[in-house]
Protein backbone atom coordinates (compact mmCIF):
# COMPACT_ATOMS: atom_id res chain seq x y z
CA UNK A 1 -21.67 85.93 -30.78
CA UNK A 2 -23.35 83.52 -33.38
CA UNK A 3 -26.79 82.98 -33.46
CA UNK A 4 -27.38 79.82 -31.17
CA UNK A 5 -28.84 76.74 -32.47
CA UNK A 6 -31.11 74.05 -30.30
CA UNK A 7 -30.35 70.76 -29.63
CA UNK A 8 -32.80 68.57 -27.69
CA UNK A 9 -31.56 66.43 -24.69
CA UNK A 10 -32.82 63.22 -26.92
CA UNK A 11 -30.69 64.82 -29.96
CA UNK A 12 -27.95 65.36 -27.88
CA UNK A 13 -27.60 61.75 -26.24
CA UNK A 14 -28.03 60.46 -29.58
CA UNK A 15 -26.13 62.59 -31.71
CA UNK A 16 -23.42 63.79 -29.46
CA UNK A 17 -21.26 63.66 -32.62
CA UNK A 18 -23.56 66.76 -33.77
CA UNK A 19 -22.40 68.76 -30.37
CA UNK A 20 -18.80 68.13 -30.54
CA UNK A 21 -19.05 69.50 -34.79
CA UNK A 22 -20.75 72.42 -33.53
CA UNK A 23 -17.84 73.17 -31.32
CA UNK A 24 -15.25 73.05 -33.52
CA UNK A 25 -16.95 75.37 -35.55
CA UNK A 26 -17.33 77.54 -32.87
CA UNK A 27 -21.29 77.33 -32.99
CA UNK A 28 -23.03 77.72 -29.71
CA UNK A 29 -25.82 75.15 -29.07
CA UNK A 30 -29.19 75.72 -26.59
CA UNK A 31 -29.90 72.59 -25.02
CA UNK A 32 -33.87 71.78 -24.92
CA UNK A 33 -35.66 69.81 -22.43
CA UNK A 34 -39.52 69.04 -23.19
CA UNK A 35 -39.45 72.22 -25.65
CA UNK A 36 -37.71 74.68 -23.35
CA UNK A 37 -34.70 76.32 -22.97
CA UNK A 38 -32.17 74.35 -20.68
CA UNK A 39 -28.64 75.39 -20.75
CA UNK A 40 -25.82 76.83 -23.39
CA UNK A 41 -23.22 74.64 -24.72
CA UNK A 42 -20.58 77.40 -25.88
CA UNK A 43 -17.40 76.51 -27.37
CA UNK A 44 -14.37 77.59 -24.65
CA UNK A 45 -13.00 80.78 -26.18
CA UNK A 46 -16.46 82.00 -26.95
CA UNK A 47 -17.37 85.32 -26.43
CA UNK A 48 -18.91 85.62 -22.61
CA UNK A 49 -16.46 82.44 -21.44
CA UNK A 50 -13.41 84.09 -21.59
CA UNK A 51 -12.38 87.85 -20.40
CA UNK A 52 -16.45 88.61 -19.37
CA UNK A 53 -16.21 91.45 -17.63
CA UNK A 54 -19.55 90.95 -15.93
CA UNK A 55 -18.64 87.94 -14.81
CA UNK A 56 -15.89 88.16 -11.55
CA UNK A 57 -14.38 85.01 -11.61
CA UNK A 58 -12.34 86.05 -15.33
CA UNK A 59 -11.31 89.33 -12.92
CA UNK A 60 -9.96 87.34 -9.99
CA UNK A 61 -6.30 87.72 -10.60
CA UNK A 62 -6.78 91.38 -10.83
CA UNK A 63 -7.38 91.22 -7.14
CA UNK A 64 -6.08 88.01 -5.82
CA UNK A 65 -2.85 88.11 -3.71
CA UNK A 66 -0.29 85.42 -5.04
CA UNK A 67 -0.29 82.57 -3.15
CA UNK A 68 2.04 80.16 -5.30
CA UNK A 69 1.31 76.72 -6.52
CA UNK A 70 -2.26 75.36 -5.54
CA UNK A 71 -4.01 72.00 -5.82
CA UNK A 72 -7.37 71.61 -7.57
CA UNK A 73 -8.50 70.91 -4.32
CA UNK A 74 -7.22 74.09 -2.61
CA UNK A 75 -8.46 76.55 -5.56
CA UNK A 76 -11.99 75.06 -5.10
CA UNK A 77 -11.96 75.45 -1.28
CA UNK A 78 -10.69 78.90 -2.01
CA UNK A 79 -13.51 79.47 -4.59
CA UNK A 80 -16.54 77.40 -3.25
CA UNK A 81 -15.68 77.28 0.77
CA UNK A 82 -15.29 73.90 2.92
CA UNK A 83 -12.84 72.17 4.51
């Protein structure tokens, strides 16, 4: 994965144009809040979004049953619980 740049929360209201450059580059960006690490803004398709094998929701069709066409609404019941 490339080396991850930081972006403040100021810099990234302000230059949002910056973010979306970064993307299509396929840079990952660290989002700062007062000087700290915040969150990761990854491009989709990055390494560790897509086919993570630590991470079980990219393995879920290796084990979910087919259940035909669902709704937004039904996969995040499914997923997340409620009625």
């Amino acid at each position: 994965m490339k080396r991850s740049t930081a972006i403040s929360t100021h810099q990234l209201r302000m230059e949002f144009g910056r973010v979306l450059q970064a993307m299509k580059r396929g840079e990952p960006l660290t989002l700062t809040y007062r000087n700290r690490p915040l969150a990761r803004i990854v491009p989709v398709g990055s390494a560790g979004l897509s086919g993570d094998e630590d991470d079980p929701l990219s393995r879920l069709p290796d084990h979910a049953e087919p259940l035909g066409d669902l709704s937004n609404v039904e996969i995040d019941r499914a997923l997340y619980g409620g009625s």
